[in-house]
Protein backbone atom coordinates (compact mmCIF):
# COMPACT_ATOMS: atom_id res chain seq x y z
CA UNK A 1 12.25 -10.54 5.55
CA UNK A 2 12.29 -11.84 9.30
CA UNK A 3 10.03 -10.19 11.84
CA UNK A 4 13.94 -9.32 13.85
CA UNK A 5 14.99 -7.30 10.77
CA UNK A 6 11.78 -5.14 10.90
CA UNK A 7 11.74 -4.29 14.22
CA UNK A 8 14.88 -2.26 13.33
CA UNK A 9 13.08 -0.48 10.90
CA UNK A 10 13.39 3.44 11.25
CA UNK A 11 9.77 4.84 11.72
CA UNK A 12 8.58 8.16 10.49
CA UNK A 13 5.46 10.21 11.16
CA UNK A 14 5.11 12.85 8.10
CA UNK A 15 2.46 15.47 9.79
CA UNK A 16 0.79 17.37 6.94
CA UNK A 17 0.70 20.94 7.38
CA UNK A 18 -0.10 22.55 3.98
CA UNK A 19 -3.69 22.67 4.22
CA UNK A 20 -5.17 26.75 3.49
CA UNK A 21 -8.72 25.23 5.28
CA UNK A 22 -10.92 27.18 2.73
CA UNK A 23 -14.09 26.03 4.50
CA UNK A 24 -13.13 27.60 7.88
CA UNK A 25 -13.40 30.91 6.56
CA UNK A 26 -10.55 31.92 8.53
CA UNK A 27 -7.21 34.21 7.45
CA UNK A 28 -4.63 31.70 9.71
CA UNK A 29 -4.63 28.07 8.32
CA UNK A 30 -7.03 25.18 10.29
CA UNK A 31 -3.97 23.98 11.42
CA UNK A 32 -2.38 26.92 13.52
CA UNK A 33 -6.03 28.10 14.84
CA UNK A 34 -5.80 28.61 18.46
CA UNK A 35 -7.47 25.30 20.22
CA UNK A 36 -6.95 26.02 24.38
CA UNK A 37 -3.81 28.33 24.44
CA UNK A 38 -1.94 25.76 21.20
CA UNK A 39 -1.85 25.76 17.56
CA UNK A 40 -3.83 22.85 16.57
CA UNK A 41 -1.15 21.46 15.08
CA UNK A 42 0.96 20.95 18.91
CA UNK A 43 -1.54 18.33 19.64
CA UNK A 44 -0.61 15.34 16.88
CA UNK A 45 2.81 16.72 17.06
CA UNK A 46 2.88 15.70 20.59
CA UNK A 47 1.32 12.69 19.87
CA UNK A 48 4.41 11.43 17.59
CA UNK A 49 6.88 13.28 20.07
CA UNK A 50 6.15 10.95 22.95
CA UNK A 51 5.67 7.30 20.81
CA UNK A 52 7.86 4.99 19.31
CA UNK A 53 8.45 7.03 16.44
CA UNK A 54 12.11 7.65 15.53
CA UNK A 55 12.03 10.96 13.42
CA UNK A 56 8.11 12.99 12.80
CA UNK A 57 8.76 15.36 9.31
CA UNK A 58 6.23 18.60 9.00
CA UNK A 59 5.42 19.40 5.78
CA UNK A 60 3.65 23.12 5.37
CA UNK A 61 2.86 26.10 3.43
CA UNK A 62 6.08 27.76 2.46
CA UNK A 63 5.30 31.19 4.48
CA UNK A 64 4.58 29.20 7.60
CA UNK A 65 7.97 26.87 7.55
CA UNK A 66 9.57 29.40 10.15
CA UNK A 67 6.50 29.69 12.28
CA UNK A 68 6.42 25.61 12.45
CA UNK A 69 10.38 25.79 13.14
CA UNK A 70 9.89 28.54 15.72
CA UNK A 71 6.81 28.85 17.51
CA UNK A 72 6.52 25.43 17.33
CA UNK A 73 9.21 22.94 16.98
CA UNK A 74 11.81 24.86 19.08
CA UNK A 75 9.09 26.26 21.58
CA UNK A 76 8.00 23.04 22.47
CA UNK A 77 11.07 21.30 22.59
CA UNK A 78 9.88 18.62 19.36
CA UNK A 79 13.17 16.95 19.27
CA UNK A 80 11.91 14.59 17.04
CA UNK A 81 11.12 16.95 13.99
CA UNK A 82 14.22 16.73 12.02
CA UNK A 83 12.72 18.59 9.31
CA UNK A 84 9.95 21.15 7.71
CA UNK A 85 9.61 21.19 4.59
CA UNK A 86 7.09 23.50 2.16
CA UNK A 87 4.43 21.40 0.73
CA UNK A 88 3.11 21.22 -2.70
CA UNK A 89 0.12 22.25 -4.53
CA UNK A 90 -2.19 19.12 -3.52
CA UNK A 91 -2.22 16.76 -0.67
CA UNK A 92 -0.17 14.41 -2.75
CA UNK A 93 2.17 16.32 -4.03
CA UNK A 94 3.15 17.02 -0.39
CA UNK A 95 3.28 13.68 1.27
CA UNK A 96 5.84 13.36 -2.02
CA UNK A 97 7.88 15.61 -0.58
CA UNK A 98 8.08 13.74 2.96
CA UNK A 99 8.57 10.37 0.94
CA UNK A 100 11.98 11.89 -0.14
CA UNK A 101 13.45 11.79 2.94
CA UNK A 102 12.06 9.01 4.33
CA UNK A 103 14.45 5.91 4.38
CA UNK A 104 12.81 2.21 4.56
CA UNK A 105 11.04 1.12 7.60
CA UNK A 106 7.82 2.25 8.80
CA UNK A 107 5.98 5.52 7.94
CA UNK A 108 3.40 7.05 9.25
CA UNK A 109 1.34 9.47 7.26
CA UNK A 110 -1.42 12.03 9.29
CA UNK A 111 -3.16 15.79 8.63
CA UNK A 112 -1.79 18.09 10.69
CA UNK A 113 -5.32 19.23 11.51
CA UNK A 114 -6.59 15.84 13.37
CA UNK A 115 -5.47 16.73 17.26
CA UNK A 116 -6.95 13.71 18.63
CA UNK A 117 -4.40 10.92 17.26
CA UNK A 118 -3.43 8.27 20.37
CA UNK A 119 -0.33 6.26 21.21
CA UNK A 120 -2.85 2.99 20.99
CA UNK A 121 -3.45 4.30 17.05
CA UNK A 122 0.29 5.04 16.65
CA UNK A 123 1.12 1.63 18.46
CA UNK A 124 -1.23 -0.51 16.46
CA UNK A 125 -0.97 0.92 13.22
CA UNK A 126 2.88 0.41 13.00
CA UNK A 127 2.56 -3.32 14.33
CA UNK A 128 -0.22 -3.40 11.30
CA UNK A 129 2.03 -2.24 8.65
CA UNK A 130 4.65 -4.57 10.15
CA UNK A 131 1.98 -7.35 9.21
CA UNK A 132 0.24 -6.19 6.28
CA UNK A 133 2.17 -3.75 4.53
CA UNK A 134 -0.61 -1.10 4.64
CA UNK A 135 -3.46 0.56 7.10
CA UNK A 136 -5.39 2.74 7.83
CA UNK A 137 -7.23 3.96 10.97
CA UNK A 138 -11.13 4.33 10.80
CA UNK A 139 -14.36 3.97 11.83
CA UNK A 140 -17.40 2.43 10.90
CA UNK A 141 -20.07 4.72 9.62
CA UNK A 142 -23.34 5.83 11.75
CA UNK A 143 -24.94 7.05 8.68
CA UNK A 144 -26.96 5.38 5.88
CA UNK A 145 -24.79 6.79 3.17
CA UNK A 146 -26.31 7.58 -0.41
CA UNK A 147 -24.45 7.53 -3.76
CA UNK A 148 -26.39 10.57 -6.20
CA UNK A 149 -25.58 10.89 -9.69
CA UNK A 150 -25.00 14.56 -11.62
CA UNK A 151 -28.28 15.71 -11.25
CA UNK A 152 -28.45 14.82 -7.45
CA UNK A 153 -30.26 11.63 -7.20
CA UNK A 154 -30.05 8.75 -5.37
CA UNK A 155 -29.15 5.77 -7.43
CA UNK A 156 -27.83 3.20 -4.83
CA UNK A 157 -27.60 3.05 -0.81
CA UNK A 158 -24.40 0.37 -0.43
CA UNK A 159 -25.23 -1.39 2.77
CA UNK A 160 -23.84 0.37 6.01
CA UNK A 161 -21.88 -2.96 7.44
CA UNK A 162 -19.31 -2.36 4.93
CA UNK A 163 -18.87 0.97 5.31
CA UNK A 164 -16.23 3.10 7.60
CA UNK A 165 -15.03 6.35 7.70
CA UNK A 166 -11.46 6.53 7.13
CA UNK A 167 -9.03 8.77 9.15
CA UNK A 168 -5.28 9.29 9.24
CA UNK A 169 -2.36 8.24 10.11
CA UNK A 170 -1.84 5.92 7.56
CA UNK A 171 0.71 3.82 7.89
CA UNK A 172 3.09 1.26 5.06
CA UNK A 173 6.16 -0.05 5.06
CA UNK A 174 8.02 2.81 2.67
CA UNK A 175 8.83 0.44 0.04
CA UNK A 176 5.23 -0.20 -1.40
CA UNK A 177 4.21 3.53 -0.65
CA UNK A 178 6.92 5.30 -2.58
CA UNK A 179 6.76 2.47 -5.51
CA UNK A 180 2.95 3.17 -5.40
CA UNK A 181 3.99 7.09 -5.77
CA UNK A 182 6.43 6.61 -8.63
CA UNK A 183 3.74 4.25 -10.64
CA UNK A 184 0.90 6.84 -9.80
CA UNK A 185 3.22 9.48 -11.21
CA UNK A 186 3.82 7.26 -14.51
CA UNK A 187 0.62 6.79 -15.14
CA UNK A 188 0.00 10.43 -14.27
CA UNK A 189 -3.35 9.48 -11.97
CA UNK A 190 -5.15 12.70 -10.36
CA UNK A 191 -8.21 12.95 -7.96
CA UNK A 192 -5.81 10.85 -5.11
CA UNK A 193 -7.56 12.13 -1.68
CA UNK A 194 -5.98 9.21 0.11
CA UNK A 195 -2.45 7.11 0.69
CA UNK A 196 -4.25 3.77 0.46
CA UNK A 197 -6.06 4.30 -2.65
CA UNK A 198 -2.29 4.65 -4.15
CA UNK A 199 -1.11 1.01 -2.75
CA UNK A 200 -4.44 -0.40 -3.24
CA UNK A 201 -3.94 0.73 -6.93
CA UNK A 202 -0.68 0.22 -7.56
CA UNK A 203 0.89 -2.33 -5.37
CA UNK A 204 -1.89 -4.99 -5.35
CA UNK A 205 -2.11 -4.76 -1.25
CA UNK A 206 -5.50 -5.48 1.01
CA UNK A 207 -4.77 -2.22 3.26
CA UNK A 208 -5.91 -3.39 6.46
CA UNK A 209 -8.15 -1.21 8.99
CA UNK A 210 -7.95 -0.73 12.08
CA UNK A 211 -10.92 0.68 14.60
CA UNK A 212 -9.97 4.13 15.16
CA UNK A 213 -11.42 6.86 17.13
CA UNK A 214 -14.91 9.39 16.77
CA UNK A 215 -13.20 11.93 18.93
CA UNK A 216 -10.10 11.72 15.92
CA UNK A 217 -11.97 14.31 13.76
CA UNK A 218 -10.36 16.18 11.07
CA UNK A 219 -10.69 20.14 11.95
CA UNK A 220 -12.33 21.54 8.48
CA UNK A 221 -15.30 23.82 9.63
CA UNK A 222 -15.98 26.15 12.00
CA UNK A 223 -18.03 23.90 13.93
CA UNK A 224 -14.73 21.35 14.46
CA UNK A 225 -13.39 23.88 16.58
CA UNK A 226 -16.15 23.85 19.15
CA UNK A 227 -15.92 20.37 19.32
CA UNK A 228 -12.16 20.00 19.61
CA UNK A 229 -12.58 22.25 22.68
CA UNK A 230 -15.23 20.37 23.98
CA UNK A 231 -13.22 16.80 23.92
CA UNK A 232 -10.37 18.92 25.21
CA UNK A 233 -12.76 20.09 27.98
């Protein structure tokens, strides 16, 4: 398949929106919390709104699918949403539900509650998939990380070089994600946190990743918030 024929490839952001954000001990989802005057949400939105990206999906709780359409989409003029859909019951289950509408080309997958995606990660990661079939967007760990068995001990420290911290979006060409979704689904695999575990798994691909960003932080805990206001600031 020439590199001419891709290039015509439709490209797809599906923003995931279905999150209930347990840990922030909050009654309104992580994604619609306030963050200077905007849902949280507005931010990647906007993101995907002014990139290459043909058509950007939301996929949310079911009782927030008007808010997204209203408050959101149609207040701040996100032309490229062409639809919200209601999620399912885990992370996977939802970016199914995107999948389904998705014809081939190039789609990008990303949580709804990471503000801080940048045209230069929306840029590189589709030229990646383009390449590679598969990426991802990370960083490289400042931690020494520790793996602890049952009873919470240490039983190996993998060396730190190798390590990164992987964010979203992640991005495939839509042919190995959705044939890594329908082989997941035969062989009914749970405990998926992660897109490129699935085409890793199933499809036999290196996923390939790509430096991404500190300030791209996932909003989980209270403490997010503050700091999402202070790179806003």
């Amino acid at each position: 398949m020439g590199q001419n024929h891709q290039d015509q490839y439709e490209i797809t952001a599906i923003v995931l929106a279905a999150g209930q954000g347990s840990r922030m001990h909050s009654a309104v989802p992580k994604q619609f919390l306030n963050l200077k005057g905007k849902p949280v949400l507005y931010y990647a939105l906007s993101a995907f709104q002014n990139s290459q990206v043909d058509r950007i999906i939301i996929v949310t709780g079911e009782d927030y699918m008007d808010y997204c359409r209203k408050e959101i989409v149609q207040r701040y003029g996100f032309d490229k949403v062409t639809d919200v859909l209601a999620g399912g019951k885990e992370r996977y289950d939802s970016v199914e539900q995107g999948l389904r509408l998705t014809k081939d080309g190039i789609v990008l997958i990303h949580d709804g509650a990471r503000p801080f995606v940048t045209q230069t990660m929306i840029q590189d990661s589709v030229e990646a998939a383009k390449a590679y079939g598969a990426c991802t967007v990370g960083v490289p760990v400042k931690d020494t990380i520790k793996i602890v068995d049952p009873e919470g001990f240490g039983t190996e420290t993998p060396d730190r070089r190798y390590l990164w911290q992987v964010q979203t979006p992640q991005t495939f060409q839509v042919s190995f994600i959705k044939e890594a979704y329908a082989r997941m689904r035969k062989a009914k695999t749970e405990n998926i946190t992660d897109d490129t575990m699935l085409v890793e798994r199933y499809c036999n691909i290196k996923v390939k990743i790509l430096e991404g960003d500190y300030r791209n932080i996932k909003i989980t805990t209270p403490e997010d918030m503050i700091l999402a206001e202070a790179f806003l600031a």
